[in-house]
Protein backbone atom coordinates (compact mmCIF):
# COMPACT_ATOMS: atom_id res chain seq x y z
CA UNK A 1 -117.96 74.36 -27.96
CA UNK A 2 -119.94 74.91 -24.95
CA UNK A 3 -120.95 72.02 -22.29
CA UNK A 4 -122.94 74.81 -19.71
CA UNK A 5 -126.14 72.63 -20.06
CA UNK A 6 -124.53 69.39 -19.18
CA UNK A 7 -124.74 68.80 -15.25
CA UNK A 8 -121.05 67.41 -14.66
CA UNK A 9 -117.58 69.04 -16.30
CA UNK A 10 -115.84 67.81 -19.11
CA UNK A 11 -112.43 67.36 -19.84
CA UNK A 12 -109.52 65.53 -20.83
CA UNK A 13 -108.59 66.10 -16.66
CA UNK A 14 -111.02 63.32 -15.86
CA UNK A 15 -109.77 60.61 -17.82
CA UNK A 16 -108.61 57.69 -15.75
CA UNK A 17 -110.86 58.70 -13.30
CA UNK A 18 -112.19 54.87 -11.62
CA UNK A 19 -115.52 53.88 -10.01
CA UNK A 20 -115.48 51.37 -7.90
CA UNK A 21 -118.47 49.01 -7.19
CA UNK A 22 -119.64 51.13 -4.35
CA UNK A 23 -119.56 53.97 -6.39
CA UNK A 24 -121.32 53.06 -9.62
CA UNK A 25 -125.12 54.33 -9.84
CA UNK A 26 -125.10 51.19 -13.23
CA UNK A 27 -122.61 49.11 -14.89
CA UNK A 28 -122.99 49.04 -18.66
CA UNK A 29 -121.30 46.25 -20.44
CA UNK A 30 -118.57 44.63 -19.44
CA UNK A 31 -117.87 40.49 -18.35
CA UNK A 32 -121.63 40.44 -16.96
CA UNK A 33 -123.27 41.30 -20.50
CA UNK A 34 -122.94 39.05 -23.42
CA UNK A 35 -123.37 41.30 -26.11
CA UNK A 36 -122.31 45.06 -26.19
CA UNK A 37 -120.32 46.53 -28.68
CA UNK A 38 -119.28 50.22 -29.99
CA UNK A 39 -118.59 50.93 -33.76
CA UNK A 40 -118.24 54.30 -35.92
CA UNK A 41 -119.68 54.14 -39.40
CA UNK A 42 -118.94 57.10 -42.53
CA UNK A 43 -122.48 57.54 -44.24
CA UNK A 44 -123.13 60.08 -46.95
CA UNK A 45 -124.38 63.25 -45.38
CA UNK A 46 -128.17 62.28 -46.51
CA UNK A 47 -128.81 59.37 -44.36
CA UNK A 48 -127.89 61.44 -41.41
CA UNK A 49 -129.33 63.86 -38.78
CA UNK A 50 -127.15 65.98 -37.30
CA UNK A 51 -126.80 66.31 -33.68
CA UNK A 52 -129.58 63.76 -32.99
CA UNK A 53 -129.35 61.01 -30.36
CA UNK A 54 -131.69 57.77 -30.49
CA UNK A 55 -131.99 55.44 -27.74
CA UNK A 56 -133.32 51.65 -28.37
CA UNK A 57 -134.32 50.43 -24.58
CA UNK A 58 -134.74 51.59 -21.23
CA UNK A 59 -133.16 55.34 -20.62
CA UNK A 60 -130.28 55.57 -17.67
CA UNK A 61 -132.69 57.40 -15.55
CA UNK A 62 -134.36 54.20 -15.46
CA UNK A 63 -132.42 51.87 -14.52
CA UNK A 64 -132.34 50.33 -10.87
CA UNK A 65 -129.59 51.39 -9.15
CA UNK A 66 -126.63 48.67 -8.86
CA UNK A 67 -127.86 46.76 -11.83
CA UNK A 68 -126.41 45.94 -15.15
CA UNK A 69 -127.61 46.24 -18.76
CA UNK A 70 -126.73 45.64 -22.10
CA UNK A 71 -124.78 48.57 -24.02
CA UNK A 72 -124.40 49.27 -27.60
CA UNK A 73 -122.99 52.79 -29.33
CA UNK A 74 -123.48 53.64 -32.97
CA UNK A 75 -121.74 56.32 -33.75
CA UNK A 76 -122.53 57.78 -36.97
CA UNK A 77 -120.65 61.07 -39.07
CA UNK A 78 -120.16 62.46 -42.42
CA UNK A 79 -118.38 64.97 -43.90
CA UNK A 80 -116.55 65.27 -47.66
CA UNK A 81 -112.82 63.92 -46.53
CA UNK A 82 -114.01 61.27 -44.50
CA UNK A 83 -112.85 57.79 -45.68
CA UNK A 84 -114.22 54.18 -44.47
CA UNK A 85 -110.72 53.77 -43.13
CA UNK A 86 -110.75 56.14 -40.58
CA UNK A 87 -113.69 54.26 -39.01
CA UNK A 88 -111.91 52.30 -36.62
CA UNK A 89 -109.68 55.70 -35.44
CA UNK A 90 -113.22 57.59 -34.83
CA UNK A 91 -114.58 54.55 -33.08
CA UNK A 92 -111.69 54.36 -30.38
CA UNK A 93 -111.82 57.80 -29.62
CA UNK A 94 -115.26 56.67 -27.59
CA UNK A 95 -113.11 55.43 -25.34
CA UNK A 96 -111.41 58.72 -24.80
CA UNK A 97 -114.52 61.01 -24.95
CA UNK A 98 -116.64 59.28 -22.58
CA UNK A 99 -113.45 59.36 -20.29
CA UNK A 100 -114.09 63.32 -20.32
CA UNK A 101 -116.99 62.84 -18.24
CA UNK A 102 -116.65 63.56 -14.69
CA UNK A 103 -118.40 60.63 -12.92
CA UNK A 104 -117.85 58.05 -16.49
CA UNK A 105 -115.70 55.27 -16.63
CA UNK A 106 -114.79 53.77 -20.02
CA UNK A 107 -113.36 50.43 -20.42
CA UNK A 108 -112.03 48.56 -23.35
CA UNK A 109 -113.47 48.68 -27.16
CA UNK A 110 -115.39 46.44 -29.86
CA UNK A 111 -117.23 44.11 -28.57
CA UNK A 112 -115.97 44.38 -25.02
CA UNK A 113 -116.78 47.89 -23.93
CA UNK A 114 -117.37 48.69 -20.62
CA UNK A 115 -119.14 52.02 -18.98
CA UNK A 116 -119.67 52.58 -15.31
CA UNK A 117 -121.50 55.69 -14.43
CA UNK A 118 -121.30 56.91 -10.78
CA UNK A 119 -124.13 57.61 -8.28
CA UNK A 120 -122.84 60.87 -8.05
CA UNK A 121 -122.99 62.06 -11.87
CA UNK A 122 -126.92 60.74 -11.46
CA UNK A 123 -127.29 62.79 -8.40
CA UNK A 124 -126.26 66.05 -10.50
CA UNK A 125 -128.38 65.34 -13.07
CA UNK A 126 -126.51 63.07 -15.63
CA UNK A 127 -129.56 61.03 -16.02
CA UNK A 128 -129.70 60.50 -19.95
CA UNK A 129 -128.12 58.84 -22.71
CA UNK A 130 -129.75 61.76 -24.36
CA UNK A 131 -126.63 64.23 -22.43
CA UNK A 132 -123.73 61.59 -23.28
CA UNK A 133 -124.61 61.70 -27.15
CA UNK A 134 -124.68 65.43 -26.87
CA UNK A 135 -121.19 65.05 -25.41
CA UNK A 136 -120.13 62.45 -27.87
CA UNK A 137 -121.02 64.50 -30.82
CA UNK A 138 -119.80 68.06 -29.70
CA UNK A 139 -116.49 66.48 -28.94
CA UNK A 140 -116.28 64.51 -32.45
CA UNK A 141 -116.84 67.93 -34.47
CA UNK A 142 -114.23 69.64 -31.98
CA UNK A 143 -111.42 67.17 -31.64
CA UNK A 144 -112.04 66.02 -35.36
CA UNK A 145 -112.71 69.23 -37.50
CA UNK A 146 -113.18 66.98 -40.77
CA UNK A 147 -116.66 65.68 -39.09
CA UNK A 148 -119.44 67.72 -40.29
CA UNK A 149 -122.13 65.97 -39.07
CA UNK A 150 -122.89 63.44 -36.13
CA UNK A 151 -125.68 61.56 -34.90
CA UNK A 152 -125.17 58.69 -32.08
CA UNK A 153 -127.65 55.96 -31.27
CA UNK A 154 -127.29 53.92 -28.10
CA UNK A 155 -128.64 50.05 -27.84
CA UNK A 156 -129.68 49.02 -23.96
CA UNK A 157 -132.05 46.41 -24.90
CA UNK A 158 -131.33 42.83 -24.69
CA UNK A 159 -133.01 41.91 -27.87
CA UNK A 160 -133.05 45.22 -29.97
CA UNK A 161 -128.92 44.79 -29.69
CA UNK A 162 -128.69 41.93 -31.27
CA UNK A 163 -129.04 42.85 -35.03
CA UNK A 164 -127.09 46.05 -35.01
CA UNK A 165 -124.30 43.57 -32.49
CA UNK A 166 -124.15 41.23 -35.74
CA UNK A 167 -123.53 44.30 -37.93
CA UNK A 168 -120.54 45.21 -35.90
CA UNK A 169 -119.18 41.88 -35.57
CA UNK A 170 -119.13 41.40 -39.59
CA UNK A 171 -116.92 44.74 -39.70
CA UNK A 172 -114.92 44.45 -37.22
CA UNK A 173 -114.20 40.81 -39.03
CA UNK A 174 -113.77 42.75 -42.26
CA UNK A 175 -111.27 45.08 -41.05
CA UNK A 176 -109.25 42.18 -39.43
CA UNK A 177 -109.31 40.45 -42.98
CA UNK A 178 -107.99 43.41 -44.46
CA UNK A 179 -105.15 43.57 -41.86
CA UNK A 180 -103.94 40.22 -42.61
CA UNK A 181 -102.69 40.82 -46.21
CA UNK A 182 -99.65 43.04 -45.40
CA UNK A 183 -95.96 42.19 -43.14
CA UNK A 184 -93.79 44.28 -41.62
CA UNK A 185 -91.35 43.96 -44.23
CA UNK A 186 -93.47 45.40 -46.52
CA UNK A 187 -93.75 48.93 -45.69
CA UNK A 188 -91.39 51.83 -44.13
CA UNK A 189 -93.43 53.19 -41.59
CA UNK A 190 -95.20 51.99 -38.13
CA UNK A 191 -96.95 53.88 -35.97
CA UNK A 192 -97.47 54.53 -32.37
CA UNK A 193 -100.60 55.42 -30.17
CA UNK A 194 -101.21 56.92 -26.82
CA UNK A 195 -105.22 56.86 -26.40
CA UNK A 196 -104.15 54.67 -23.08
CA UNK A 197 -101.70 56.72 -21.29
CA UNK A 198 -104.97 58.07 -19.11
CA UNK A 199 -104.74 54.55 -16.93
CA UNK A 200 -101.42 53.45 -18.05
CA UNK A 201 -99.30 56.80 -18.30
CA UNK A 202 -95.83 54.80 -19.33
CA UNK A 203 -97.44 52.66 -21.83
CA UNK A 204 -97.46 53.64 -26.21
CA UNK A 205 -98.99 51.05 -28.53
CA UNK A 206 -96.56 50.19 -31.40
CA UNK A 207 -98.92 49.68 -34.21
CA UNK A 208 -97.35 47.41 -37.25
CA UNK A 209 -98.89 45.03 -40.26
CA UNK A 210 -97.86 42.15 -37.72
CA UNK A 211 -98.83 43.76 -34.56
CA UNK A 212 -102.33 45.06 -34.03
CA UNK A 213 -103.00 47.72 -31.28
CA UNK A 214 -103.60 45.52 -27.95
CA UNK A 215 -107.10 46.76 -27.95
CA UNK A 216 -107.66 45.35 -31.15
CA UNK A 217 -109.82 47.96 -32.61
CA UNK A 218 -106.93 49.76 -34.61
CA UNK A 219 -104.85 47.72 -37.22
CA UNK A 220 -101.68 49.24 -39.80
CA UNK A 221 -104.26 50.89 -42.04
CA UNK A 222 -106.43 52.55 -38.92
CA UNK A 223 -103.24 53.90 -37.98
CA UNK A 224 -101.94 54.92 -40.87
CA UNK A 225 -104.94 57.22 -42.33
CA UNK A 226 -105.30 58.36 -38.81
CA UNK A 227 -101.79 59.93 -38.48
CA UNK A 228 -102.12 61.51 -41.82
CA UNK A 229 -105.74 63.35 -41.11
CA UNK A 230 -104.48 64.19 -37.74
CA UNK A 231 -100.48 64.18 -37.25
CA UNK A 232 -100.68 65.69 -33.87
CA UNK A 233 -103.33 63.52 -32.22
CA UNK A 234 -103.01 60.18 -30.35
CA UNK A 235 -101.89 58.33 -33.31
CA UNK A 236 -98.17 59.33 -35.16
CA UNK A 237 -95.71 57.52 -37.10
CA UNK A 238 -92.62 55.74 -35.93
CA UNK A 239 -89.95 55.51 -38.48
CA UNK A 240 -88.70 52.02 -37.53
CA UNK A 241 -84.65 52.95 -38.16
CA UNK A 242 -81.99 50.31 -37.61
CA UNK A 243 -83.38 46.77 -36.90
CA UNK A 244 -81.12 45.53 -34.39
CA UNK A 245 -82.52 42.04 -33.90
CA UNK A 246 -85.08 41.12 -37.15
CA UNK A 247 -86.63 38.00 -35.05
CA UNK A 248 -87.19 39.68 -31.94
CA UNK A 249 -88.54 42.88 -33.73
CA UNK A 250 -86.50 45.33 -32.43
CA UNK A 251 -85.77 48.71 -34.07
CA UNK A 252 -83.99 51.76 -32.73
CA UNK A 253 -87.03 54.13 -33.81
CA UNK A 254 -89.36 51.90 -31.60
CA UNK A 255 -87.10 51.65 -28.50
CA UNK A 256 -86.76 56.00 -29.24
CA UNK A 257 -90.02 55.97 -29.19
CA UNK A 258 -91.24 54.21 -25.64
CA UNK A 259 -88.46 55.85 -24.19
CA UNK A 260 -89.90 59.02 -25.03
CA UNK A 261 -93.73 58.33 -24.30
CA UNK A 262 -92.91 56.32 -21.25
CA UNK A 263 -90.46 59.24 -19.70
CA UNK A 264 -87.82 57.17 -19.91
CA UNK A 265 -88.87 54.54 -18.08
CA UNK A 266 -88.95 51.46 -20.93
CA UNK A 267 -85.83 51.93 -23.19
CA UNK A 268 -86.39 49.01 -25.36
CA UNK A 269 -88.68 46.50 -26.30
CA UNK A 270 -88.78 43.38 -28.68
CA UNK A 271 -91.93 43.54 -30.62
CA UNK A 272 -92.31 39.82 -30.80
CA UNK A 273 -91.27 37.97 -27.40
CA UNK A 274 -93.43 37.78 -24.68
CA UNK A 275 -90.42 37.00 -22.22
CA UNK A 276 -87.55 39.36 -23.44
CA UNK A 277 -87.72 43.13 -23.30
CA UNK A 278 -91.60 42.75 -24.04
CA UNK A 279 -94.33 45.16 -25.07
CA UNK A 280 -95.81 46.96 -22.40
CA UNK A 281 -99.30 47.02 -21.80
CA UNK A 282 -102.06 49.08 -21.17
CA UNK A 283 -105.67 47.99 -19.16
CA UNK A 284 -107.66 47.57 -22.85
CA UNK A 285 -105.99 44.73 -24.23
CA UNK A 286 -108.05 41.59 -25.84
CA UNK A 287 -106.14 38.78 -24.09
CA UNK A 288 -103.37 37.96 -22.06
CA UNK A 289 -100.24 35.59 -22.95
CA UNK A 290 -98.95 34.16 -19.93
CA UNK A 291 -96.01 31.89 -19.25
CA UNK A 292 -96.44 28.43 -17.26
CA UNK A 293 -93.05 27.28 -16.42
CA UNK A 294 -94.59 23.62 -15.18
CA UNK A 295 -94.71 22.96 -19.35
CA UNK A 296 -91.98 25.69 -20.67
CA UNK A 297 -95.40 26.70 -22.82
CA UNK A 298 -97.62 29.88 -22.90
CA UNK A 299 -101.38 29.89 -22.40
CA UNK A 300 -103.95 32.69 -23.35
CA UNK A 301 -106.94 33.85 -22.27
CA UNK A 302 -109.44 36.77 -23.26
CA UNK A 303 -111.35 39.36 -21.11
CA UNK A 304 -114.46 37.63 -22.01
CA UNK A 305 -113.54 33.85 -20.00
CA UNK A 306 -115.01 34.29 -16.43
CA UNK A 307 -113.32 31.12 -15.19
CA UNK A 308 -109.80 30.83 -14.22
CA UNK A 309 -107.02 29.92 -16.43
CA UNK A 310 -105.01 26.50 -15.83
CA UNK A 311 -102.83 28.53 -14.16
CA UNK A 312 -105.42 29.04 -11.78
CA UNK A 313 -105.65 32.73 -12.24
CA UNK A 314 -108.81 34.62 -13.46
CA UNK A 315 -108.14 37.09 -16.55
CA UNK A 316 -108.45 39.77 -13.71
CA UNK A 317 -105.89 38.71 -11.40
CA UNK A 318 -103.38 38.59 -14.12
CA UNK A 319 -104.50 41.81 -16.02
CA UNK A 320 -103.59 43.50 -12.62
CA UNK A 321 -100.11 42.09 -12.94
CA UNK A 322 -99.72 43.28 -16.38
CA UNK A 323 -101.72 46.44 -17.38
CA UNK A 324 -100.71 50.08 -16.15
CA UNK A 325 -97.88 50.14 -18.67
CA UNK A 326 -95.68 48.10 -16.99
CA UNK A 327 -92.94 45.68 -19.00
CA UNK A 328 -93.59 42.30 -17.63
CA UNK A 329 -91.78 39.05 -18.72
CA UNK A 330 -94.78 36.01 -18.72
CA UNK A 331 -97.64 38.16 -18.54
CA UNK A 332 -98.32 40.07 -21.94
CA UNK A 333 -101.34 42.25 -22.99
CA UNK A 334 -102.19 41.46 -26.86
CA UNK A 335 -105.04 41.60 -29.64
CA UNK A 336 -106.33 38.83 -30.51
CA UNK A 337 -105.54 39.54 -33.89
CA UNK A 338 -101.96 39.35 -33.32
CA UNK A 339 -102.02 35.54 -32.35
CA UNK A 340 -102.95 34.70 -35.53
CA UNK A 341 -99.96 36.61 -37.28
CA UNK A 342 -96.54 34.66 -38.45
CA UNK A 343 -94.76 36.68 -36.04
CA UNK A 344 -96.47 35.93 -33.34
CA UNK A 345 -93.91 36.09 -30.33
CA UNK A 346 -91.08 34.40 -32.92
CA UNK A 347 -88.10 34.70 -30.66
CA UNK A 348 -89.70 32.81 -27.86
CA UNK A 349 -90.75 30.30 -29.74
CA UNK A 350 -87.57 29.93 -32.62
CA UNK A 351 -84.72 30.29 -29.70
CA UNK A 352 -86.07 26.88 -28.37
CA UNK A 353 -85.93 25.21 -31.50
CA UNK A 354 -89.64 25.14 -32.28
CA UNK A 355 -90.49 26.33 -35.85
CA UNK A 356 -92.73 29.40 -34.99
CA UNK A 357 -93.65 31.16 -31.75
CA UNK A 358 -97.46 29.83 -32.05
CA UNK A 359 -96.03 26.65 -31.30
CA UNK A 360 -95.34 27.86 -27.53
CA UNK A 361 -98.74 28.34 -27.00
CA UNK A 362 -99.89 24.81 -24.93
CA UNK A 363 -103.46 25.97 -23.52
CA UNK A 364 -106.30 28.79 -24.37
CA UNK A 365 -109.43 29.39 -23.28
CA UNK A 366 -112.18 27.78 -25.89
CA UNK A 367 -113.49 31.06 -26.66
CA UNK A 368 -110.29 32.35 -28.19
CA UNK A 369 -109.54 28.84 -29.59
CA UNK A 370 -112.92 29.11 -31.68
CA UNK A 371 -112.81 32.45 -32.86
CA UNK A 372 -109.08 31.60 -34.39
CA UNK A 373 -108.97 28.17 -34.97
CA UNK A 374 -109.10 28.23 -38.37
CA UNK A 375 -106.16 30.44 -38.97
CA UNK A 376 -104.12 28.37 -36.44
CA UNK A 377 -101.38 25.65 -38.34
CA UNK A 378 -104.54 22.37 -38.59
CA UNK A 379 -101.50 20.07 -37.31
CA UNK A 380 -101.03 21.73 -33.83
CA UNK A 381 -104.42 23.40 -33.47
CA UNK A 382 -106.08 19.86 -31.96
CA UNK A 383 -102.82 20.02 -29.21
CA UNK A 384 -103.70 23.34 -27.64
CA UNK A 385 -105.83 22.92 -24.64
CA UNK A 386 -108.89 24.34 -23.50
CA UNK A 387 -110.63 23.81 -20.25
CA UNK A 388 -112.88 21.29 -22.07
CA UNK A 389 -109.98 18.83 -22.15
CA UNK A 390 -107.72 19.75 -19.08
CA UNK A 391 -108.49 21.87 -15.58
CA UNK A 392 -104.98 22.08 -13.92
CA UNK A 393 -101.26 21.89 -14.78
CA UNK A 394 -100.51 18.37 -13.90
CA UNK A 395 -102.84 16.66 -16.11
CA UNK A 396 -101.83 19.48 -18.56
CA UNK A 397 -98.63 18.06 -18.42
CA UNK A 398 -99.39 14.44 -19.06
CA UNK A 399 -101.79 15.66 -22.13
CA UNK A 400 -99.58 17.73 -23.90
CA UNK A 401 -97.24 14.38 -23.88
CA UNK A 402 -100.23 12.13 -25.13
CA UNK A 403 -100.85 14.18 -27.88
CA UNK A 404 -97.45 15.40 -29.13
CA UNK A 405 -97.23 18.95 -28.64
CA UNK A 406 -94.16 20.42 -29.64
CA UNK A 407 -93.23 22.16 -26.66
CA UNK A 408 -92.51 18.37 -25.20
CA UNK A 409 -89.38 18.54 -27.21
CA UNK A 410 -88.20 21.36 -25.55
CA UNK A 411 -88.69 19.56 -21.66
CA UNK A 412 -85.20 17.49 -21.91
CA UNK A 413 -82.91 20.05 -20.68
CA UNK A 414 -85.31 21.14 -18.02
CA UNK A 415 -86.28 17.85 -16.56
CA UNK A 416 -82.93 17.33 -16.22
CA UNK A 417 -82.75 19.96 -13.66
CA UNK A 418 -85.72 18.77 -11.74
CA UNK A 419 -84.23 16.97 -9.30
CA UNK A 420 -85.53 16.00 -6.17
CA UNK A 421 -82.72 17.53 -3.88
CA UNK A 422 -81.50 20.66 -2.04
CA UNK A 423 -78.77 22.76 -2.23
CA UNK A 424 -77.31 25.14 0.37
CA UNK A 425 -74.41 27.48 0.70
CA UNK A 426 -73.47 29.52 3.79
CA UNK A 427 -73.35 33.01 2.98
CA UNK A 428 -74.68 32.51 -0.46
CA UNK A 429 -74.57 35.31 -3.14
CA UNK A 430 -76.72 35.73 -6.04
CA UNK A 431 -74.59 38.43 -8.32
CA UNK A 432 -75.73 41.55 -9.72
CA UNK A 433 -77.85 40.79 -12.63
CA UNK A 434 -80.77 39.71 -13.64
CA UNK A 435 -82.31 36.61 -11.72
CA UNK A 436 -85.51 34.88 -12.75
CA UNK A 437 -87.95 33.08 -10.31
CA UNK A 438 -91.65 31.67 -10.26
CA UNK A 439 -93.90 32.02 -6.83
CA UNK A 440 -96.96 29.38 -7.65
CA UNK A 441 -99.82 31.00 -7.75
CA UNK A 442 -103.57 29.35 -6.57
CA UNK A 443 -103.63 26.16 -5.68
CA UNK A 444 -100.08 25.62 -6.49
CA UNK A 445 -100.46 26.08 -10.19
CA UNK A 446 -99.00 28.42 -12.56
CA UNK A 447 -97.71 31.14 -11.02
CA UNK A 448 -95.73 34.37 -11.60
CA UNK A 449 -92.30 35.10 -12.73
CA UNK A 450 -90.23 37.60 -10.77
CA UNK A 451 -87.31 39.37 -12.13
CA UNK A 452 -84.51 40.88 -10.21
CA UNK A 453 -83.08 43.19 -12.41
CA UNK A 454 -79.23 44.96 -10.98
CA UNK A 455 -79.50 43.97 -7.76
CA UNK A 456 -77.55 42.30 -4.90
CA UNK A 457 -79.28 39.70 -2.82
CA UNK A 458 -77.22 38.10 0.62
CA UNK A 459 -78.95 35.45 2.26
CA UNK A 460 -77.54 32.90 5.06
CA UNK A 461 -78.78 30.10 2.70
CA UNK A 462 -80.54 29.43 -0.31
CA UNK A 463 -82.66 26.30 -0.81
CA UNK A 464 -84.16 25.03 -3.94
CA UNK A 465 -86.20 22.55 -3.90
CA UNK A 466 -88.65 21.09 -6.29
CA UNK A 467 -92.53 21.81 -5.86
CA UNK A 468 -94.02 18.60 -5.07
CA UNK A 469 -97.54 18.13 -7.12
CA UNK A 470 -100.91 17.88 -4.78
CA UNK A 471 -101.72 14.13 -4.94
CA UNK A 472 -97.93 12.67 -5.57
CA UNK A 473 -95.90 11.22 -2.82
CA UNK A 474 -92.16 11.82 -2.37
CA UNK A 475 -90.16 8.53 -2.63
């Protein structure tokens, strides 16, 4: 495999390489564009070309510097031991390839992919879609020696996207369908992936029937056929071992695993709690779970909401907090797939006395509401939020209460503690251990959770005192 006529080096060195604003010559994708999508289809060896790259819309060279189009990627391959369920494998590994580039910056998956290509790559001559496709394919037959043939077709046209945009949508629905008719306790194997560990180099996906990759993009099955065509790639199997805790989900061969992958920097993780030992996360997750302590309930929000959350966060802010592989109680990378599983985050939800972990979830953005409402329990779907019915966390508050939610059972024990006073202790000492906190975040809403984990903190005095709401007087 030879790359001497493309005008920037390739390699597996460049991933995680980021382009800043400044720096991009276009954005592709991303928040700005409403449709965009990547998918990887297995056609008989008849309907394809080999090698051949089709654009539909305006070429890169093109484009006005600083703007931002409309990106689709069809990736198309044959070859006789292909199978329909290695689709989904082939399609994330665009992610990876385009990351090879030297001056290309690849975001995300599905239907929220995101390129930036930098001024600098143009200036050398990376001026076509025509060169990435050539890149695309020669790494496909390389990396994946079962591809025979290739052929990639790219979509930059507003209106030419939208058919081929539907197409993808009904198979990426397909494959979640699929993914919903198996549990964990129904097989003996999960399985782990690393395609992330470019931008977040201590994180490893743990890949179940109950947990979907965070991306979304790969479910059980993906996984599964992937490991088996290619046992030394991105994608292997975790034997799950002992389960130490079945409603957290946590199993010695997981915690041996992100020990491992993360250089033994996470040593244990419960697959299903968003506030104990969580999952870590990468940068390409779907949505975020995030804790507000004001209502003891979780909220969620995907990459595609541009407003902020009723914690008064945008999706950025808090993707910052969470992404880079990092184990963060409150703020959780997950699929959007995963919500709608009977597992999701259990032990939160069941150690409060609340039936399942769903059931902890008070607000989500309407986009994310729609798309799963009607896998959602009917009874507590119309008492989740959206920004259609509340905007910040006090009249969240008094709505959750007017319509019955069930996290309002679990409030007695904490408004109990809300006191209005303060307490203060000369020379106080919080003990080694773990010690929670929240700082509010904008406007006084929301906010994040800190925790102090083996450490010693002196102070002359400590002072709690309750948060007064904007707009309420103190007796």
């Amino acid at each position: 495999m030879s790359f001497e006529d493309i005008p920037v080096p390739i390699g597996p060195v460049y991933e995680g390489e980021r382009i800043r604003a400044k720096q991009m010559y276009v954005e592709l994708g991303g928040p700005k564009m409403e449709k965009h999508f990547e998918l990887c289809r297995v056609i008989s060896k008849k309907e394809i070309k080999d090698e051949q790259v089709t654009i539909h819309g305006i070429d890169l060279k093109d484009m006005e510097e600083g703007s931002t189009h409309p990106i689709g990627i069809l990736v198309e391959v044959a070859g006789p031991e292909l199978e329909v369920d290695l689709e989904a494998v082939f399609e994330r590994r665009v992610h990876e390839f385009c990351n090879f580039v030297n001056g290309i910056m690849h975001l995300n998956q599905r239907y929220t992919n995101w390129l930036r290509i930098s001024k600098t790559a143009v200036e050398k001559g990376f001026n076509s879609f025509q060169l990435l496709g050539a890149v695309l394919i020669r790494l496909y037959k390389a990396e994946l020696p079962i591809i025979e043939q290739a052929q990639v077709t790219f979509y930059t046209n507003e209106k030419e996207i939208e058919k081929p945009y539907a197409i993808a949508v009904e198979v990426y629905e397909k494959r979640d369908e699929r993914a919903r008719t198996i549990h964990d306790e129904d097989v003996d194997m999960f399985y782990g992936c690393v395609l992330c560990q470019s931008f977040a180099p201590t994180h490893a996906c743990c890949i179940t029937p109950d947990r979907t990759s965070l991306c979304g993009s790969i479910n059980w099955f993906d996984a599964r056929a992937a490991a088996k065509v290619d046992p030394k790639g991105p994608l292997f199997e975790i034997p799950p071992g002992e389960c130490l805790n079945e409603l957290a989900g946590e199993y010695t061969g997981v915690n041996e695993m992100i020990k491992k992958r993360s250089l033994g920097e996470i040593d244990r993780i419960y697959l299903f709690s968003g506030m104990e030992f969580p999952h870590t996360s990468c940068g390409c997750f779907e949505a975020i779970d995030f804790y507000i302590p004001e209502v003891n309930g979780h909220g969620i929000v995907d990459r595609n909401y541009g407003d902020v959350a009723i914690n008064g966060l945008p999706f950025s802010a808090m993707a910052n907090q969470t992404g880079g592989g990092k184990q963060m109680p409150g703020f959780n990378g997950i699929s959007i797939q995963y919500i709608v599983s009977p597992k999701y985050q259990q032990y939160d939800g069941k150690i409060q006395g609340l039936n399942e972990g769903i059931e902890t979830v008070v607000w989500m953005n309407k986009g994310v509401k729609d798309r799963i409402g009607e896998f959602l329990p009917k009874d507590l779907l119309p008492k989740i939020a959206t920004e259609e019915d509340v905007t910040d966390i006090n009249a969240l508050k008094q709505w959750l209460q007017d319509v019955n939610h069930p996290i309002v059972a679990t409030w007695a024990e904490a408004l109990a503690e809300e006191e209005e006073e303060e307490w203060e202790e000369e020379g106080a000492m919080v003990p080694m251990g773990t010690v929670g906190m929240t700082i509010p975040g904008v406007g006084g809403a929301g906010g994040f959770s800190i925790i102090l984990k083996n450490c010693k903190v002196h102070a002359e005095a400590i002072i709690i005192k309750k948060i007064e709401p904007k707009g309420r007087k103190k007796k």
